[in-house]
PDB file of N, CA and C in Angstrom:
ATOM      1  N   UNK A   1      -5.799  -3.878 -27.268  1.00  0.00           N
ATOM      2  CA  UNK A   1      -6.022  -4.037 -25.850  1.00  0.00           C
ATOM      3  C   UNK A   1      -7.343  -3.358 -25.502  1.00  0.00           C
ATOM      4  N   UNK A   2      -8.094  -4.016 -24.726  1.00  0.00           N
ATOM      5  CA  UNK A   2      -9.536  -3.187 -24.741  1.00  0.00           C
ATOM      6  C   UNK A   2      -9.259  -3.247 -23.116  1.00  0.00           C
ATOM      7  N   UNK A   3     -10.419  -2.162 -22.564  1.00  0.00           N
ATOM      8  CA  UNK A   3      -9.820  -2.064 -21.331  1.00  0.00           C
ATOM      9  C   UNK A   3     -11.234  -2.080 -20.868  1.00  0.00           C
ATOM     10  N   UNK A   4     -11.750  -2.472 -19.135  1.00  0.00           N
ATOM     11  CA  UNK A   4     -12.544  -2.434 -18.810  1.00  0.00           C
ATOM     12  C   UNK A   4     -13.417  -1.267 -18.642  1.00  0.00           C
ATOM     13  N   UNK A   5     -14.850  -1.799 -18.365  1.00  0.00           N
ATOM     14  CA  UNK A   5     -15.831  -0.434 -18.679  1.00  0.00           C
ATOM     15  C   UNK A   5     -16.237   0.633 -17.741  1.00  0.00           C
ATOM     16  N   UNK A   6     -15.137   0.476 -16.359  1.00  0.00           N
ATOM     17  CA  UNK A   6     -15.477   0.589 -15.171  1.00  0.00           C
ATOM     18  C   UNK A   6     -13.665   1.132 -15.263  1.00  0.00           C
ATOM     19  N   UNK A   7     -13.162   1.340 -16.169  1.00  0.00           N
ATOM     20  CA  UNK A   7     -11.300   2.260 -16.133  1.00  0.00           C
ATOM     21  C   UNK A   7     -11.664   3.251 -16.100  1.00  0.00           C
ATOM     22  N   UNK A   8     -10.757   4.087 -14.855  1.00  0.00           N
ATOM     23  CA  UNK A   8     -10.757   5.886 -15.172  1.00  0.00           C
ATOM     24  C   UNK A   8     -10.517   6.407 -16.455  1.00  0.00           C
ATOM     25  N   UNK A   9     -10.479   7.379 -17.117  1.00  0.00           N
ATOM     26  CA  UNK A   9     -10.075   7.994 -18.280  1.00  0.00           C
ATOM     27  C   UNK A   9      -8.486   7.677 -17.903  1.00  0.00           C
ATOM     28  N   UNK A  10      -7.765   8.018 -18.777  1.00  0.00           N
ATOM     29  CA  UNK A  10      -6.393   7.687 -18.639  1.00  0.00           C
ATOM     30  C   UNK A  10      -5.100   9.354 -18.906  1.00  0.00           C
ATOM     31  N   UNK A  11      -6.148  10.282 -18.465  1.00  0.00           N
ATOM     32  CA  UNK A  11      -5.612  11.770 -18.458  1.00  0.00           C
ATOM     33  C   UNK A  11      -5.767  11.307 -16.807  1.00  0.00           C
ATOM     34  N   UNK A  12      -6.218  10.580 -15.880  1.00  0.00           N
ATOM     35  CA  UNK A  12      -5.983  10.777 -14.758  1.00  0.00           C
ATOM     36  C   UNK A  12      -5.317   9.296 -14.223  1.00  0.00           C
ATOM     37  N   UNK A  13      -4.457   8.961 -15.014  1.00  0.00           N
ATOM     38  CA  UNK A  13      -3.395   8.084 -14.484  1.00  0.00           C
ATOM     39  C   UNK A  13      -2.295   8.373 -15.371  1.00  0.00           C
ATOM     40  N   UNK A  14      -1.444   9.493 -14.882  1.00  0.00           N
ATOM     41  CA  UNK A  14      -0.437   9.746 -15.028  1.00  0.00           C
ATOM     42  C   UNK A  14       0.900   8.672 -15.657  1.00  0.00           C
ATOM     43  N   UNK A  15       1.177   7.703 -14.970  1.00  0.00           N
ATOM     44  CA  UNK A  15       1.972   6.467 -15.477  1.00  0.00           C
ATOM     45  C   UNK A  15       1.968   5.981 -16.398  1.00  0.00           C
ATOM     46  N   UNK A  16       0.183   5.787 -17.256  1.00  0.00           N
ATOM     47  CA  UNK A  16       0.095   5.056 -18.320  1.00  0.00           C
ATOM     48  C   UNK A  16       0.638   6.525 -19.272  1.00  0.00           C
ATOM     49  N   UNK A  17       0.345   7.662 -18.864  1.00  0.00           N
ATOM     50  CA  UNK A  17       1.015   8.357 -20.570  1.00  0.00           C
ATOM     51  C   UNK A  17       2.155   8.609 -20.543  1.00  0.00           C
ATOM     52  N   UNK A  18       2.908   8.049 -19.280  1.00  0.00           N
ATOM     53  CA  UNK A  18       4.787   8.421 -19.232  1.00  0.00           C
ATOM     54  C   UNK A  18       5.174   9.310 -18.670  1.00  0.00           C
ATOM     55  N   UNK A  19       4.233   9.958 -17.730  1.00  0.00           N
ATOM     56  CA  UNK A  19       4.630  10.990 -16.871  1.00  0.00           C
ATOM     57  C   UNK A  19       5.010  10.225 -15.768  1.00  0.00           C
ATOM     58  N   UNK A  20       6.624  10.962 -15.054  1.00  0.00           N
ATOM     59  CA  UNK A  20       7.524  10.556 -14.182  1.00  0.00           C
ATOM     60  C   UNK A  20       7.061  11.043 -12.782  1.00  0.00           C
ATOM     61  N   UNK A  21       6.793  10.282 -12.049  1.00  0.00           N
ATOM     62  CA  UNK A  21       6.547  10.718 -10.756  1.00  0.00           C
ATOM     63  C   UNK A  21       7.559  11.683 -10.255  1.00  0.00           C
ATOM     64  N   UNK A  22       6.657  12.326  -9.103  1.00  0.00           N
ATOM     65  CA  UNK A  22       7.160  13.889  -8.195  1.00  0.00           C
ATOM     66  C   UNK A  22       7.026  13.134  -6.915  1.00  0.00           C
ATOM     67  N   UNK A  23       6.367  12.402  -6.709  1.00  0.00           N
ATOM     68  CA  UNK A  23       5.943  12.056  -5.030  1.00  0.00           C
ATOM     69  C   UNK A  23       7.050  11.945  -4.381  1.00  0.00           C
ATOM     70  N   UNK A  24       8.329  11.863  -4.958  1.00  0.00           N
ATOM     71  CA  UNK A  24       9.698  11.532  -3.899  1.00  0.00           C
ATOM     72  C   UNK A  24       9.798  13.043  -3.774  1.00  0.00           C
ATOM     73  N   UNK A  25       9.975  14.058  -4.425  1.00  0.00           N
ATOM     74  CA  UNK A  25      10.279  15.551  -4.653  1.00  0.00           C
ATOM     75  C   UNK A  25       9.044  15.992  -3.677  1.00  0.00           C
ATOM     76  N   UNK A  26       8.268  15.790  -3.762  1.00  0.00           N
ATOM     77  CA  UNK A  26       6.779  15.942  -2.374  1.00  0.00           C
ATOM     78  C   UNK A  26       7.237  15.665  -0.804  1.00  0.00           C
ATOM     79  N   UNK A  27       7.559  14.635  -1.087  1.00  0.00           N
ATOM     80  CA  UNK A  27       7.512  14.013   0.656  1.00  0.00           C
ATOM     81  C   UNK A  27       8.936  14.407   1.358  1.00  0.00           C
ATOM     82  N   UNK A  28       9.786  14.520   0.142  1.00  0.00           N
ATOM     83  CA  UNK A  28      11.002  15.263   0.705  1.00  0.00           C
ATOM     84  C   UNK A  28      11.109  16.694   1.256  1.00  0.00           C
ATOM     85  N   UNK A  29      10.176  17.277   0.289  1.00  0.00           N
ATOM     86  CA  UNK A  29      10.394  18.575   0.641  1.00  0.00           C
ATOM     87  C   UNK A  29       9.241  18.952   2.066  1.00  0.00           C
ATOM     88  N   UNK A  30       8.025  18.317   2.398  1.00  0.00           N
ATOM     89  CA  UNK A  30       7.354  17.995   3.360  1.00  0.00           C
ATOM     90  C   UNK A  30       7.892  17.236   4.291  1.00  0.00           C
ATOM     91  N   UNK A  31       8.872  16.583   4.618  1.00  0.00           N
ATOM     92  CA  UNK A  31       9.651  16.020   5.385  1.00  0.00           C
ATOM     93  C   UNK A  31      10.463  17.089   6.379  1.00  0.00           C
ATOM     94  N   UNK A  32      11.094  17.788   5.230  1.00  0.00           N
ATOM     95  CA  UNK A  32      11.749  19.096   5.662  1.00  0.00           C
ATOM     96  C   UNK A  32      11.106  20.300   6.043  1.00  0.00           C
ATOM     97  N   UNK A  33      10.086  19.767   5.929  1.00  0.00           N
ATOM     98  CA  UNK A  33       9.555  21.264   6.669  1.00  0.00           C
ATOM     99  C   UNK A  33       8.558  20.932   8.150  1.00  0.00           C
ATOM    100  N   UNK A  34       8.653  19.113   8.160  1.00  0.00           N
ATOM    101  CA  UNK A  34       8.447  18.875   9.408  1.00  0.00           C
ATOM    102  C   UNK A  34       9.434  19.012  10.082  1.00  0.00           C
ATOM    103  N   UNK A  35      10.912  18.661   9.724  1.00  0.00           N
ATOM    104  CA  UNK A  35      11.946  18.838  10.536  1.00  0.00           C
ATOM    105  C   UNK A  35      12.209  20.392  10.920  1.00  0.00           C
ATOM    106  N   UNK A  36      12.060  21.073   9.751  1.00  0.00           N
ATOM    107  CA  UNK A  36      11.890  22.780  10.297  1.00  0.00           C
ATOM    108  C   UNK A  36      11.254  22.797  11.670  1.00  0.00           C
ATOM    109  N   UNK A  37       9.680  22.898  11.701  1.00  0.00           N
ATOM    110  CA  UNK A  37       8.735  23.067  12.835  1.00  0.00           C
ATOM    111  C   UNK A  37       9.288  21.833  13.980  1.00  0.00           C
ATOM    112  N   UNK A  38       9.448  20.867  13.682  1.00  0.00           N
ATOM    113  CA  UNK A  38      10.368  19.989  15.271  1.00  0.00           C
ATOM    114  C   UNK A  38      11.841  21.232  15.599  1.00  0.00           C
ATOM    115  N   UNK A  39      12.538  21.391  14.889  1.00  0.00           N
ATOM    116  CA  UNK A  39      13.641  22.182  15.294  1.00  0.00           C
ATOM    117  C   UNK A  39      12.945  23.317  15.952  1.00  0.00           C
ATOM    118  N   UNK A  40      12.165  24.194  15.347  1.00  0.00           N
ATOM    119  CA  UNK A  40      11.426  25.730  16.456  1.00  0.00           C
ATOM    120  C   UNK A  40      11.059  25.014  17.264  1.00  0.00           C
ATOM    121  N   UNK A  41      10.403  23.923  17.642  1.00  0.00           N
ATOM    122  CA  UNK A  41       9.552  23.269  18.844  1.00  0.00           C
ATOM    123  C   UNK A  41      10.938  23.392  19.916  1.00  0.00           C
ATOM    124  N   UNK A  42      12.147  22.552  19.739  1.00  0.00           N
ATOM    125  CA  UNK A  42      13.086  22.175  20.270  1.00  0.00           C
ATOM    126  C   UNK A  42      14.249  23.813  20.917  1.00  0.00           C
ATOM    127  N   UNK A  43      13.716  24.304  20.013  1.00  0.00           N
ATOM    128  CA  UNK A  43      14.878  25.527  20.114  1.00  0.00           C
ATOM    129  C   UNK A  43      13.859  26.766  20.987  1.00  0.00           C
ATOM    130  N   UNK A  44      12.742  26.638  20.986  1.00  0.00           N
ATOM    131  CA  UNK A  44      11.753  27.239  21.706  1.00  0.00           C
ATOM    132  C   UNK A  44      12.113  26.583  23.408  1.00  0.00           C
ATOM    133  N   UNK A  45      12.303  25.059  23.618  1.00  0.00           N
ATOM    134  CA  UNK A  45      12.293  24.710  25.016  1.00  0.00           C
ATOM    135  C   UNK A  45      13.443  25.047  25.395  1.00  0.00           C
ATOM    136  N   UNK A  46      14.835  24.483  24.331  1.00  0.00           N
ATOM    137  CA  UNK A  46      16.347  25.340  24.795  1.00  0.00           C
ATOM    138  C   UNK A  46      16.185  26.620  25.378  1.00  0.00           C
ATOM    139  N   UNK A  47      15.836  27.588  24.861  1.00  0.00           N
ATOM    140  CA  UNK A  47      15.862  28.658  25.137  1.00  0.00           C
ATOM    141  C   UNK A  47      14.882  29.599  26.281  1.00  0.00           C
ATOM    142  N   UNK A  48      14.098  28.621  26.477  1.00  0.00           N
ATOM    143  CA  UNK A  48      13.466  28.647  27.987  1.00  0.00           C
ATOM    144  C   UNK A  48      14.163  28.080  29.078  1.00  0.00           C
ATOM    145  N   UNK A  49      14.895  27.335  28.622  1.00  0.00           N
ATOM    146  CA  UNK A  49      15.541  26.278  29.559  1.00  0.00           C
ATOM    147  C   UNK A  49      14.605  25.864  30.384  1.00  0.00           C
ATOM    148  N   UNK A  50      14.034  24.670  30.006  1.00  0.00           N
ATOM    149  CA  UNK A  50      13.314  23.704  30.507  1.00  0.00           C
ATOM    150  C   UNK A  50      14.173  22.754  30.370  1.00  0.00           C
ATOM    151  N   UNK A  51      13.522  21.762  31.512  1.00  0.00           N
ATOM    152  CA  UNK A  51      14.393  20.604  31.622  1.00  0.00           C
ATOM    153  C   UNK A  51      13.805  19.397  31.624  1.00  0.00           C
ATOM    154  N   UNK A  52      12.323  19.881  31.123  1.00  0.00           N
ATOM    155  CA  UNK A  52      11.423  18.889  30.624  1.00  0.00           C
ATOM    156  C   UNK A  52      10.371  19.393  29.658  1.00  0.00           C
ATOM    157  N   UNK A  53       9.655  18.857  28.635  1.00  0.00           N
ATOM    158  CA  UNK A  53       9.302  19.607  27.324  1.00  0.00           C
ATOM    159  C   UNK A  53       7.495  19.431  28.569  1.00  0.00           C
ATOM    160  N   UNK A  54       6.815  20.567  28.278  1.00  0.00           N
ATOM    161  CA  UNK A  54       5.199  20.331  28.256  1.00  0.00           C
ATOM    162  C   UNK A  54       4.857  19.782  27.611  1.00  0.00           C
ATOM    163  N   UNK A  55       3.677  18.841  28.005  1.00  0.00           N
ATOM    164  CA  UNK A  55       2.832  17.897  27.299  1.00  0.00           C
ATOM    165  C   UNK A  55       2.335  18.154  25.737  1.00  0.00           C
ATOM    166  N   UNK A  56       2.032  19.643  25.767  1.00  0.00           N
ATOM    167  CA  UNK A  56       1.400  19.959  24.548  1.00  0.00           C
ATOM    168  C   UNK A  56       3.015  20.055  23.033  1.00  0.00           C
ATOM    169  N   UNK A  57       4.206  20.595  23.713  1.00  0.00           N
ATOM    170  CA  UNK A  57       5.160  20.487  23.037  1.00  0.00           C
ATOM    171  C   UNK A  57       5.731  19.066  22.993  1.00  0.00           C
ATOM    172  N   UNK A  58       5.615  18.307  23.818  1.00  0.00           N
ATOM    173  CA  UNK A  58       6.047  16.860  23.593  1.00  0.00           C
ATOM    174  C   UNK A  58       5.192  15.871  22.294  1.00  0.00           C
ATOM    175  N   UNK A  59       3.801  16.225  22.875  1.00  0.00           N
ATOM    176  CA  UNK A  59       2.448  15.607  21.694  1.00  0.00           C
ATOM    177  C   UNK A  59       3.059  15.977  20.446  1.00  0.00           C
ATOM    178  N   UNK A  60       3.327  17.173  20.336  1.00  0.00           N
ATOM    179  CA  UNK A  60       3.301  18.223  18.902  1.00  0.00           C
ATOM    180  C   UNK A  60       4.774  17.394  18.540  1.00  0.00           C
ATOM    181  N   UNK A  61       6.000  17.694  18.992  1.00  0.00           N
ATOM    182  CA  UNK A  61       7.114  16.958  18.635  1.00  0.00           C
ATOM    183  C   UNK A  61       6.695  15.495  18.091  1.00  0.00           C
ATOM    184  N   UNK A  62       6.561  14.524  19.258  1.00  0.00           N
ATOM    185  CA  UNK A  62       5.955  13.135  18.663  1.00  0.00           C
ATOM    186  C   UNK A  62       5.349  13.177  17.221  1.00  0.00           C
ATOM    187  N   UNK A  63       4.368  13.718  17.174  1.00  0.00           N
ATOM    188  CA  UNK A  63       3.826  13.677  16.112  1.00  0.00           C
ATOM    189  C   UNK A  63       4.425  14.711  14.617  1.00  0.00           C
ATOM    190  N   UNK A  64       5.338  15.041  14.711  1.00  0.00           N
ATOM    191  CA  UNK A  64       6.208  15.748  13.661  1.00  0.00           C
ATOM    192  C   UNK A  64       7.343  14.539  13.581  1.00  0.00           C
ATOM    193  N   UNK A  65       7.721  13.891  14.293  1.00  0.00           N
ATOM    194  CA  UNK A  65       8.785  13.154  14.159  1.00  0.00           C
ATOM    195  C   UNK A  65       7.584  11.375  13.850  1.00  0.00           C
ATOM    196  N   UNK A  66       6.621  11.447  13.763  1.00  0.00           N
ATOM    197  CA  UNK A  66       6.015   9.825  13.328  1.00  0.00           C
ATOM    198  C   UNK A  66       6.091  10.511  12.051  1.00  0.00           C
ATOM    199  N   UNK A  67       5.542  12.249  11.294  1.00  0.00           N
ATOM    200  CA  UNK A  67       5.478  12.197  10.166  1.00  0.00           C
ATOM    201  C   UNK A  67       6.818  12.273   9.339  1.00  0.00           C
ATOM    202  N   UNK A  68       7.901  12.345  10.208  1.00  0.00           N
ATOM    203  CA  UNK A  68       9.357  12.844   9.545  1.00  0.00           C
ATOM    204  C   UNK A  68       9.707  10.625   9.325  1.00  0.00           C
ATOM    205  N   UNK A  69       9.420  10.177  10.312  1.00  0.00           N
ATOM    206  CA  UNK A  69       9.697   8.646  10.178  1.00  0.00           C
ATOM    207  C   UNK A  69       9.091   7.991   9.012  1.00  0.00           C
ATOM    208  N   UNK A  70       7.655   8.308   8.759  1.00  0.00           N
ATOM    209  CA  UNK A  70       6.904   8.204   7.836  1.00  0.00           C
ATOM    210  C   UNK A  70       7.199   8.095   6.284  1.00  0.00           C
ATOM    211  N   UNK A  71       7.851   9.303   6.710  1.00  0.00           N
ATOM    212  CA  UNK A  71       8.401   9.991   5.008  1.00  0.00           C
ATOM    213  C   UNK A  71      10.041   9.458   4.681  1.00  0.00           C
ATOM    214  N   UNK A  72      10.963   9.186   5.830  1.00  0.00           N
ATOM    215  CA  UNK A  72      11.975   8.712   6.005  1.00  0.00           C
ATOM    216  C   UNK A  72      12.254   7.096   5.377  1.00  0.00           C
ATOM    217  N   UNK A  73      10.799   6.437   6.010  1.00  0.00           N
ATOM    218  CA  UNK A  73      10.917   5.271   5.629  1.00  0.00           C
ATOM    219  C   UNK A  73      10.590   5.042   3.849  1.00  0.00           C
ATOM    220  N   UNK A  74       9.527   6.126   3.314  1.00  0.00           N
ATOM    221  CA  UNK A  74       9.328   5.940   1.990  1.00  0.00           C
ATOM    222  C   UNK A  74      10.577   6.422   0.878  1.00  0.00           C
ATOM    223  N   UNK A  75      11.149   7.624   1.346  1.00  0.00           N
ATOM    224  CA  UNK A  75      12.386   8.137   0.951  1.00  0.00           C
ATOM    225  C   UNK A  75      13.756   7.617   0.708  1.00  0.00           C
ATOM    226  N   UNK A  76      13.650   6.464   1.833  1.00  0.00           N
ATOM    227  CA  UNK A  76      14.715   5.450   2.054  1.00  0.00           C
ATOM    228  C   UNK A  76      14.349   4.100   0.738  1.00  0.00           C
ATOM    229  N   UNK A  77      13.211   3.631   1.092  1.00  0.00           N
ATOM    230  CA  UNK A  77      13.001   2.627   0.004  1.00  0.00           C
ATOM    231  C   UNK A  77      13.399   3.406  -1.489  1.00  0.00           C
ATOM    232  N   UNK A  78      12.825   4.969  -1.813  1.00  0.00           N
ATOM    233  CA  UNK A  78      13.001   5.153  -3.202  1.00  0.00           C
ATOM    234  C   UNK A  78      14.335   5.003  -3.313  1.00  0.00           C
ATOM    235  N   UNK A  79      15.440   5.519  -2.407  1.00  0.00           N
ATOM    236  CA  UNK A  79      16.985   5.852  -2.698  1.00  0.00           C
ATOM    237  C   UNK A  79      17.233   4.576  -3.046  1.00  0.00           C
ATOM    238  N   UNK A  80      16.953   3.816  -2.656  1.00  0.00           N
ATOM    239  CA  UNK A  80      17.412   2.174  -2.726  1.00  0.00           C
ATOM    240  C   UNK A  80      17.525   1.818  -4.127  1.00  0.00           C
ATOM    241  N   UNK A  81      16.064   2.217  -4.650  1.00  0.00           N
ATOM    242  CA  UNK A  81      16.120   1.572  -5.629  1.00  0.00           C
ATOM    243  C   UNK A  81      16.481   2.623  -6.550  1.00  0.00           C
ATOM    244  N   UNK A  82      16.991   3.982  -6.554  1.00  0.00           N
ATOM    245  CA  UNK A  82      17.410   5.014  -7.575  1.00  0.00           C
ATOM    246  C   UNK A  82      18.574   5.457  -6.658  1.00  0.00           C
ATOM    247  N   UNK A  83      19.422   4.173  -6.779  1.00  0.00           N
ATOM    248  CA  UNK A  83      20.652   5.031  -6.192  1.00  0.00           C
ATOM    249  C   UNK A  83      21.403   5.859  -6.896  1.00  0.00           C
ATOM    250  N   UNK A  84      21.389   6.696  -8.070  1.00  0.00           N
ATOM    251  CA  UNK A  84      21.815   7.960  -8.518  1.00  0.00           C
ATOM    252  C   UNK A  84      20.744   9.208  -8.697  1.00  0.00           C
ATOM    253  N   UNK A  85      19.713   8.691  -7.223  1.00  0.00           N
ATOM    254  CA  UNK A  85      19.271  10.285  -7.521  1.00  0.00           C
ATOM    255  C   UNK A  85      19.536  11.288  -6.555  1.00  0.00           C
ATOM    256  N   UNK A  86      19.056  12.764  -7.016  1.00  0.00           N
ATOM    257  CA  UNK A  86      19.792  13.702  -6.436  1.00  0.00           C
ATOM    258  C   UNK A  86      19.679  13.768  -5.064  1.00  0.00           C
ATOM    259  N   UNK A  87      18.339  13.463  -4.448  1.00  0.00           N
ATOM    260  CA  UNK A  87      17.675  13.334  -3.311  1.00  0.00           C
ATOM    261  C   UNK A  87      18.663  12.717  -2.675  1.00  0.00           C
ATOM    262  N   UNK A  88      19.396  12.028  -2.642  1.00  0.00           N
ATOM    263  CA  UNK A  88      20.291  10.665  -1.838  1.00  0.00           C
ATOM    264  C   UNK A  88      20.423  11.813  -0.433  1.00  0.00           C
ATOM    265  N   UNK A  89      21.130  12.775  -0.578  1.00  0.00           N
ATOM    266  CA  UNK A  89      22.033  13.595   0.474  1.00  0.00           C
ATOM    267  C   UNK A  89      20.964  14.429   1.363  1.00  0.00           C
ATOM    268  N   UNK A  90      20.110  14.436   0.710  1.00  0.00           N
ATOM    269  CA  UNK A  90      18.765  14.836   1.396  1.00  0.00           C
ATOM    270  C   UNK A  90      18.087  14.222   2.190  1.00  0.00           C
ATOM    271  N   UNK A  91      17.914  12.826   1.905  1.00  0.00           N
ATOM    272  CA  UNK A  91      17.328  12.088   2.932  1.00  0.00           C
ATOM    273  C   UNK A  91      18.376  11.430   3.996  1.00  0.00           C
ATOM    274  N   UNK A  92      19.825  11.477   3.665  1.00  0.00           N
ATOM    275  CA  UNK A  92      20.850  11.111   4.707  1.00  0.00           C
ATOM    276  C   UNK A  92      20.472  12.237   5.418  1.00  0.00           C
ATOM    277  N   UNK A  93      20.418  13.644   5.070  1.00  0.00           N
ATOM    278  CA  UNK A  93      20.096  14.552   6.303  1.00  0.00           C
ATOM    279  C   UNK A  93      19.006  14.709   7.384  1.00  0.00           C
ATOM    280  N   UNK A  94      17.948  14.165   6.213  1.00  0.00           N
ATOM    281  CA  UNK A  94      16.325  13.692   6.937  1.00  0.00           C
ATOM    282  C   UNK A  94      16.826  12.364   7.984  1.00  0.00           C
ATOM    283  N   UNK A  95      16.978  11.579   8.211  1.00  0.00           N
ATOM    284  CA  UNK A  95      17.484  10.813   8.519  1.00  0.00           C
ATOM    285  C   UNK A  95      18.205  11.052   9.893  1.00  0.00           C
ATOM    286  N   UNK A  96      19.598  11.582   9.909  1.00  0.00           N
ATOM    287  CA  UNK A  96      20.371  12.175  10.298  1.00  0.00           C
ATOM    288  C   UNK A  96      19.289  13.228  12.065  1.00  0.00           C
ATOM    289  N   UNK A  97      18.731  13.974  11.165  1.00  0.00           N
ATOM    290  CA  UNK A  97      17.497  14.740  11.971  1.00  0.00           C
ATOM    291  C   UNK A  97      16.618  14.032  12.552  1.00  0.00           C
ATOM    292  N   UNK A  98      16.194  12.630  12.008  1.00  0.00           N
ATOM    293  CA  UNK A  98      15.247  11.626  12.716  1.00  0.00           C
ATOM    294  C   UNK A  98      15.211  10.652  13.922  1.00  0.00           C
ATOM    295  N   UNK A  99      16.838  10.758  13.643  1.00  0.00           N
ATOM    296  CA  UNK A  99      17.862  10.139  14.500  1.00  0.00           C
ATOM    297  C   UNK A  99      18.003  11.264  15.947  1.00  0.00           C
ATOM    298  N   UNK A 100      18.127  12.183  15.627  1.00  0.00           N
ATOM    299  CA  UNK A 100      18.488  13.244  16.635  1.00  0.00           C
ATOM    300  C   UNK A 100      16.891  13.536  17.509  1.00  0.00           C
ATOM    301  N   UNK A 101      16.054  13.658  17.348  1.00  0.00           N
ATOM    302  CA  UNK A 101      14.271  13.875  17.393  1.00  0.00           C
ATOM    303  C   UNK A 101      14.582  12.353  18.450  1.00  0.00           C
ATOM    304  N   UNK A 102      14.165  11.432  18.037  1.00  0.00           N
ATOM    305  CA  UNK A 102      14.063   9.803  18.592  1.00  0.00           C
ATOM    306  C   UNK A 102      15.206  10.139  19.897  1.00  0.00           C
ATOM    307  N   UNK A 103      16.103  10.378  19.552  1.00  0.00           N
ATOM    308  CA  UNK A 103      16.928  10.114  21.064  1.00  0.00           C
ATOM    309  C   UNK A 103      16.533  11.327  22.119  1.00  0.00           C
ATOM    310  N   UNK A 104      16.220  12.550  21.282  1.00  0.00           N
ATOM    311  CA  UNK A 104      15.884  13.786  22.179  1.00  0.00           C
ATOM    312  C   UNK A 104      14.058  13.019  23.084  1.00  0.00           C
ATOM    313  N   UNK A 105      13.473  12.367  22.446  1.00  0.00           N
ATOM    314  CA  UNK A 105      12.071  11.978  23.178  1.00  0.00           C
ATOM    315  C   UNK A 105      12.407  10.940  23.997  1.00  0.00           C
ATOM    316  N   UNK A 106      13.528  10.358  23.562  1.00  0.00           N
ATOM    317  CA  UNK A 106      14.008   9.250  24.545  1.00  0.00           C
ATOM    318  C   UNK A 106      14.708   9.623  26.132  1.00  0.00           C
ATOM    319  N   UNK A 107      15.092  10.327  25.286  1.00  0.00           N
ATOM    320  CA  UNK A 107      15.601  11.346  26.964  1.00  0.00           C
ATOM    321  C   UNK A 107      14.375  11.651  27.943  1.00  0.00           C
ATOM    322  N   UNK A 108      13.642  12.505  27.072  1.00  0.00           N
ATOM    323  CA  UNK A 108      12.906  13.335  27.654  1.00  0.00           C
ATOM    324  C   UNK A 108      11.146  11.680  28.990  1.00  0.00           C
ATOM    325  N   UNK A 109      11.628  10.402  27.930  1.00  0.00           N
ATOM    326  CA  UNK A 109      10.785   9.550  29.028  1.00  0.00           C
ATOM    327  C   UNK A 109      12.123   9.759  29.996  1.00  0.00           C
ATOM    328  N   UNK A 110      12.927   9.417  29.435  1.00  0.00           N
ATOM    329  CA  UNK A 110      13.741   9.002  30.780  1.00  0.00           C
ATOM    330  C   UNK A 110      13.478   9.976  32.216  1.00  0.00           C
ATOM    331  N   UNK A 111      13.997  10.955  31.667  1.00  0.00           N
ATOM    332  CA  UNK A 111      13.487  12.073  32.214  1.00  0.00           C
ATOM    333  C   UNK A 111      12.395  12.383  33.294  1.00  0.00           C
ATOM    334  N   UNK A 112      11.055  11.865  32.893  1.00  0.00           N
ATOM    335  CA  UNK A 112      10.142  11.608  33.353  1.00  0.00           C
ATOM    336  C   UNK A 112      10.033  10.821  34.119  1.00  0.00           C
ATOM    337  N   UNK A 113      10.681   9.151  33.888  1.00  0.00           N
ATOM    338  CA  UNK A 113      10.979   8.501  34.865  1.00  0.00           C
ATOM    339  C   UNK A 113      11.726   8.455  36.258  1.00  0.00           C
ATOM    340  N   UNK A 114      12.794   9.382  35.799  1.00  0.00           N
ATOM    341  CA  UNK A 114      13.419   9.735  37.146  1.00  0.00           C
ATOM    342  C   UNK A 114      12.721  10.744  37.979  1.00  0.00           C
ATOM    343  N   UNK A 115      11.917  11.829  37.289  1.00  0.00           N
ATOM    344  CA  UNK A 115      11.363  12.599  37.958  1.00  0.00           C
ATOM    345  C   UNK A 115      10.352  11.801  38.723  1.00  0.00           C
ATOM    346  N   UNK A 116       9.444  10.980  38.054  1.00  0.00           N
ATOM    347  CA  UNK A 116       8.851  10.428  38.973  1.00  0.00           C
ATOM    348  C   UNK A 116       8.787   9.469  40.393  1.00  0.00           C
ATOM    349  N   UNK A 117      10.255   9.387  39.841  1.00  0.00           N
ATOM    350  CA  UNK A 117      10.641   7.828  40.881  1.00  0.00           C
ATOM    351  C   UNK A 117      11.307   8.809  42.271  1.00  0.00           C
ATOM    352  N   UNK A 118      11.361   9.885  42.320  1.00  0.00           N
ATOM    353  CA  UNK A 118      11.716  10.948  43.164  1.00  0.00           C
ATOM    354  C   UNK A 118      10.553  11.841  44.043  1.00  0.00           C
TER     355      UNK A 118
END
C-alpha cells in the first residue's frame, strides 16, 4: 500500500496504529463539569431568592447548557452504538440534568413574559 506524499506521519493518527479512542471519556467528563458550574449558577439564584435569573446569569446558564446539549447529543450517538459501555448511566444522568436546565430557561422566558405583559 503506498500512501500519498502529502499523509501526516502516522504517530499522529492514532486509529491507524490501534489506539482506542478517549474522546467519549473527554466530553463526558467535560459535560459534567458543565453541569457542575450550571448547578452553582442555579443554586447561587435559589439562594438569593430571585424570581428571575440576571441577564449575565441567564447568558452564562444558556451557554453551559448549549455546551451540556452539545456533548449530550455526541454521548448519546456513542451509547447507541456501544451499548455495553460503562458511560451508559452517565450520560442518562447528563441527560437527565439537560432536561432539568431546558425547562428551568423555559420558565424563566415565561417568566419574563408575564412580567412584561404587566
Amino acid at each position: 500500500m503506498t500512501f500519498p506524499s502529502n499523509m501526516p506521519p502516522l504517530h499522529l493518527i492514532p486509529a491507524l496504529s490501534g489506539v482506542r479512542s478517549r474522546r467519549h471519556l473527554v466530553n463526558i467528563r467535560r459535560a459534567e463539569d458543565h453541569v457542575k458550574a450550571a448547578s452553582e449558577l442555579v443554586k447561587d439564584a435559589i439562594r438569593d431568592e430571585v424570581k428571575l435569573l440576571s441577564e449575565e446569569t441567564e447568558e452564562q446558564l444558556r451557554t453551559k447548557v448549549m455546551l451540556i446539549e452539545q456533548a449530550s447529543d455526541e454521548l448519546s450517538a456513542y451509547v447507541r452504538r456501544h451499548q455495553r459501555t460503562r458511560i451508559f448511566a452517565r450520560v442518562a444522568v447528563l441527560n437527565m440534568y439537560l432536561g432539568h436546565f431546558q425547562r428551568m430557561l423555559q420558565k424563566q422566558e415565561e417568566a419574563k413574559a408575564k412580567a412584561a405583559q404587566t
